[in-house]
C-alpha atoms as a PDB file:
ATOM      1  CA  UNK A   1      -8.885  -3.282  -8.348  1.00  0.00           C
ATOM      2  CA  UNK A   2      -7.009  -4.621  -5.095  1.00  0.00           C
ATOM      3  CA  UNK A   3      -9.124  -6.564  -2.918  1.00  0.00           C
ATOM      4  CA  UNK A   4      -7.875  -6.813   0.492  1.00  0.00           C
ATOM      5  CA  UNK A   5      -8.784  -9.239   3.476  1.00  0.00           C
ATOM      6  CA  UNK A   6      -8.137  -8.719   7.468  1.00  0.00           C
ATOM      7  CA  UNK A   7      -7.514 -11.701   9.602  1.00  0.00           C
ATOM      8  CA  UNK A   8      -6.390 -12.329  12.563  1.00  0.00           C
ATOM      9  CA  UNK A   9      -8.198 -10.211  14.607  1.00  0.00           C
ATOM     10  CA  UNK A  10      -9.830 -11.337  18.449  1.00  0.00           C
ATOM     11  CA  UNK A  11     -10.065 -10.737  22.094  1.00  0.00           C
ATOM     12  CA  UNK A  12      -7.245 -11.071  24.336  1.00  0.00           C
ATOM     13  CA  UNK A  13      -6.334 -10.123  27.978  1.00  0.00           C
ATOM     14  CA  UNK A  14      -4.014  -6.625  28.542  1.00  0.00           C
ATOM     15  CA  UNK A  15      -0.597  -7.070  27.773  1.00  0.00           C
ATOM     16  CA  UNK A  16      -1.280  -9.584  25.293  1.00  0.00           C
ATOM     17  CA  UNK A  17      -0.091  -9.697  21.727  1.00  0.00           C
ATOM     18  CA  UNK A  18      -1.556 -10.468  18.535  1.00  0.00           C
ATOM     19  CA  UNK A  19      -0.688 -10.587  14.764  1.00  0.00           C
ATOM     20  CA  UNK A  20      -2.936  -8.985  12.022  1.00  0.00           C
ATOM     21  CA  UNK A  21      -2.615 -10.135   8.830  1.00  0.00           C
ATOM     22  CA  UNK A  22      -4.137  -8.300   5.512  1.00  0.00           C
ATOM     23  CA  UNK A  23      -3.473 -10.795   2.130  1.00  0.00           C
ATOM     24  CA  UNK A  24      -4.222  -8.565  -0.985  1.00  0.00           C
ATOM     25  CA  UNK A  25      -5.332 -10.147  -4.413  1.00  0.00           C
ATOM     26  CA  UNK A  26      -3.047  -8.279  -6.711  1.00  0.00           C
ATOM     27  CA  UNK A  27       0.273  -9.161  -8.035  1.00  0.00           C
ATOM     28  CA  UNK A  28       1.056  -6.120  -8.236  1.00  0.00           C
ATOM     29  CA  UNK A  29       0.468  -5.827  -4.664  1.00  0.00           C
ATOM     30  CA  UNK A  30       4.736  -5.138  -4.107  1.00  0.00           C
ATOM     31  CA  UNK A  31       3.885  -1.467  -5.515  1.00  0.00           C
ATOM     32  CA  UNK A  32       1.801  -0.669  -3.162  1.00  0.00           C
ATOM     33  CA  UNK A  33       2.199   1.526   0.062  1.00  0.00           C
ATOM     34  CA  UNK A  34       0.479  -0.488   2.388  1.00  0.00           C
ATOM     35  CA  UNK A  35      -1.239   1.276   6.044  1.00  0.00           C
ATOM     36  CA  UNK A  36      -3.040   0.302   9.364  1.00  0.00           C
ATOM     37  CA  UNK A  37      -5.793   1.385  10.365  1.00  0.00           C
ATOM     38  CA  UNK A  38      -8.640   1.757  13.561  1.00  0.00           C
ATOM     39  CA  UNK A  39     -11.562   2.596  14.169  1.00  0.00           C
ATOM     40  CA  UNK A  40     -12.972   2.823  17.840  1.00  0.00           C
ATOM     41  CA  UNK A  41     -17.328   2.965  18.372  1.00  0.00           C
ATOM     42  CA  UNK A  42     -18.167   6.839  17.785  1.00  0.00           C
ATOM     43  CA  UNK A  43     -14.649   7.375  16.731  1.00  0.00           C
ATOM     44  CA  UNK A  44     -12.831   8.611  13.648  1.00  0.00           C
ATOM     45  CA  UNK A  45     -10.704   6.455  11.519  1.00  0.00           C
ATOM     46  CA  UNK A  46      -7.040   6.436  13.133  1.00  0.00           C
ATOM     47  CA  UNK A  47      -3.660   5.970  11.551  1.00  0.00           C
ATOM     48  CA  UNK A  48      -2.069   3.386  12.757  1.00  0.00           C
ATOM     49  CA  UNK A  49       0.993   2.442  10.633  1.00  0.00           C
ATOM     50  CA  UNK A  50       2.403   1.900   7.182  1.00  0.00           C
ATOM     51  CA  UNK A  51       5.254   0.209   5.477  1.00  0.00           C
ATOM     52  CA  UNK A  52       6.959   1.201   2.093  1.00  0.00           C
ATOM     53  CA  UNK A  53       6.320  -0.809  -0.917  1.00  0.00           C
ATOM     54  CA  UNK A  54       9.992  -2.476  -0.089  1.00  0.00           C
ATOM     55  CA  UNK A  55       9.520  -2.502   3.214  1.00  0.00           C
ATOM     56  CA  UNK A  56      12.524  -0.740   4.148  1.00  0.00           C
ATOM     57  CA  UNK A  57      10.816   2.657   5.352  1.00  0.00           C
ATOM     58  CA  UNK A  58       7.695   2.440   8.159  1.00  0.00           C
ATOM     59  CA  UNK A  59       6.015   4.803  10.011  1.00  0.00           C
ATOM     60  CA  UNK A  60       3.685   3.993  13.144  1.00  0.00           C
ATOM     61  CA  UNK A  61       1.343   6.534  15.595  1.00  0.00           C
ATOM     62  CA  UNK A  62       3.004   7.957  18.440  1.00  0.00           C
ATOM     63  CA  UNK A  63       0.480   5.498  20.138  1.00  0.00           C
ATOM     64  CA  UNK A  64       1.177   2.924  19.031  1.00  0.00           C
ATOM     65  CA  UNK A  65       5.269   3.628  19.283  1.00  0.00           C
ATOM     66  CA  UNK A  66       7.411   0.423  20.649  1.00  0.00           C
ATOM     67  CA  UNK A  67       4.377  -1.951  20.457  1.00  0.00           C
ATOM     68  CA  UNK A  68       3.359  -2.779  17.118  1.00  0.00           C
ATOM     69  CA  UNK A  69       5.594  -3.516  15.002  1.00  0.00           C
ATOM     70  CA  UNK A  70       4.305  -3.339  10.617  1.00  0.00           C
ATOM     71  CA  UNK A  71       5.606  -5.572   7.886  1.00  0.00           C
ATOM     72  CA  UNK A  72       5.081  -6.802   4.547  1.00  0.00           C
ATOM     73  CA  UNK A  73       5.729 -10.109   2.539  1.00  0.00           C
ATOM     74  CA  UNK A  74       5.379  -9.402  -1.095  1.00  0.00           C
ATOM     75  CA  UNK A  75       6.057 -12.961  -2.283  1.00  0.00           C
ATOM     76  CA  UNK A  76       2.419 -13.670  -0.132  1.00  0.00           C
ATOM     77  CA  UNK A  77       1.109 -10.499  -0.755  1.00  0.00           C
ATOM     78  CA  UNK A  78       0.495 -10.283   2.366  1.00  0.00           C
ATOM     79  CA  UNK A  79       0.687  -7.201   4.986  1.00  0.00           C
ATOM     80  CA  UNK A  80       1.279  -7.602   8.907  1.00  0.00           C
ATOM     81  CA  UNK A  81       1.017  -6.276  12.041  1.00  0.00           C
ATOM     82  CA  UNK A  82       2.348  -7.567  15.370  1.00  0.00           C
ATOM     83  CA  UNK A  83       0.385  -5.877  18.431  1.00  0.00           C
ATOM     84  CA  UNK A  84       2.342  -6.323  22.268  1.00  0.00           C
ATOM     85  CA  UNK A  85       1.642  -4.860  25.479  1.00  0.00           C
ATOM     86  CA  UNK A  86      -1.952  -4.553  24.375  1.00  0.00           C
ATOM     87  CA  UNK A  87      -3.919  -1.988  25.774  1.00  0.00           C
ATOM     88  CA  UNK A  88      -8.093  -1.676  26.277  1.00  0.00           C
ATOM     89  CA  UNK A  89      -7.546   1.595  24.529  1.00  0.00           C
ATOM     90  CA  UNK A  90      -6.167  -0.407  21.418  1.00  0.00           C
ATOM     91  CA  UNK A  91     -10.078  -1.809  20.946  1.00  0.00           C
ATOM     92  CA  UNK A  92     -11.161  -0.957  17.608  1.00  0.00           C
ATOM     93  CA  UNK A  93     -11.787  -2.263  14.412  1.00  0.00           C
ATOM     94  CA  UNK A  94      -8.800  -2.276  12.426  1.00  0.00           C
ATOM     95  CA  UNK A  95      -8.421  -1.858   8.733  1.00  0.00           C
ATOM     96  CA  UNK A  96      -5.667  -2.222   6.398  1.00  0.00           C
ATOM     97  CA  UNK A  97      -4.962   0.211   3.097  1.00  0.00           C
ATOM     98  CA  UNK A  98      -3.299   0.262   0.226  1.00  0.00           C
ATOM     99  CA  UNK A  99      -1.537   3.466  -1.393  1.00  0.00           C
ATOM    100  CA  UNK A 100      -0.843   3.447  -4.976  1.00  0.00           C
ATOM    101  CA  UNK A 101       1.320   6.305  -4.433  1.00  0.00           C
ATOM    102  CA  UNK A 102       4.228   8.150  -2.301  1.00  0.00           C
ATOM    103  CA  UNK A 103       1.316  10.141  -0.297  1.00  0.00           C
ATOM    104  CA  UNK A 104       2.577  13.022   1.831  1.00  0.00           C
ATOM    105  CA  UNK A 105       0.057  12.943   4.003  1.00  0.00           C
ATOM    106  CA  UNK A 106      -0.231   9.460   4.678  1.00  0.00           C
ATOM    107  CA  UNK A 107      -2.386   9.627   8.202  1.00  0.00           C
ATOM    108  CA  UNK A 108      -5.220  10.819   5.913  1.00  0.00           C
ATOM    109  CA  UNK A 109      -7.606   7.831   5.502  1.00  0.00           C
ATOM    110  CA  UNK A 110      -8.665   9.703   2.310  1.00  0.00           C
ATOM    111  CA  UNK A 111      -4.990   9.118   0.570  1.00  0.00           C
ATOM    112  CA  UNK A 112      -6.005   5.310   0.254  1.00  0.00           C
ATOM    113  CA  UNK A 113      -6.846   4.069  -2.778  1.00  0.00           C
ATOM    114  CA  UNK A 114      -8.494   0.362  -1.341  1.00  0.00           C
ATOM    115  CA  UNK A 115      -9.758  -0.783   1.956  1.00  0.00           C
ATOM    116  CA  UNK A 116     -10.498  -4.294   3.577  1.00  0.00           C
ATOM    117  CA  UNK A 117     -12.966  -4.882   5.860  1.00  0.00           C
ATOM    118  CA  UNK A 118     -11.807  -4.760   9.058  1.00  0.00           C
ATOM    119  CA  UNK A 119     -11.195  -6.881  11.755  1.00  0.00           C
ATOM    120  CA  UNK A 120     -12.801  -6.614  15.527  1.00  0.00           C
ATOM    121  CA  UNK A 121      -9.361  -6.493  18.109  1.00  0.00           C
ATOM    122  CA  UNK A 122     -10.655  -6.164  21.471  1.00  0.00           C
ATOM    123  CA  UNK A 123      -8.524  -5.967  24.922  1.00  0.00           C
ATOM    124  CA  UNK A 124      -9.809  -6.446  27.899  1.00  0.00           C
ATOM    125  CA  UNK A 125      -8.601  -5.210  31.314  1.00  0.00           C
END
């Protein structure tokens, strides 16, 4: 069982910048293929981004493109992700995941094997 925990999350003005952070209690947390998350009111559950288990290969929404930028620290167990040039349309609740394996279709929420519980990010205009 991998039990994972958002932080990090807040309101700030547009074009602001924030850093998520998502600390897993596993040690086996490196093996993990770790993803980001949102969910908007009345929306589905959105792919965000996700990192490799070494961190070498990541993968982010063409919204999300150039902004945000995903990373990992497996020594914390620990998952990031650096938001700039905030939006309002980036307002949701964001998640992070964890993958146990090499999922092809890794914008699935489904695919996930564990989920925190989310942390409010709200920009305003």
């Amino acid at each position: 069982q991998v039990q994972l925990v958002e932080s990090g999350g807040g309101l700030v003005q547009a074009g602001g910048s924030l850093r998520l952070s998502c600390a897993a209690t596993k040690y086996t947390f490196s093996t993990y293929y770790m993803g980001w998350f949102r969910q908007a009111p009345g929306q589905e559950r959105q792919f965000v981004a996700r990192i490799s288990f070494g961190g070498r290969t990541t993968y982010y929404a063409d919204s999300v493109k150039g902004r945000f930028t995903i990373s990992r620290d497996n020594a914390k167990n620990t998952v990031y992700l650096q938001m700039n040039s905030l939006k309002p349309e980036d307002t949701a609740v964001y998640f992070c995941a964890a993958d146990a394996r090499s999922s092809y279709n890794y914008r699935i929420p489904s695919v996930y094997d564990y989920w925190g519980q989310g942390t409010q990010v709200t920009v305003s205009s």
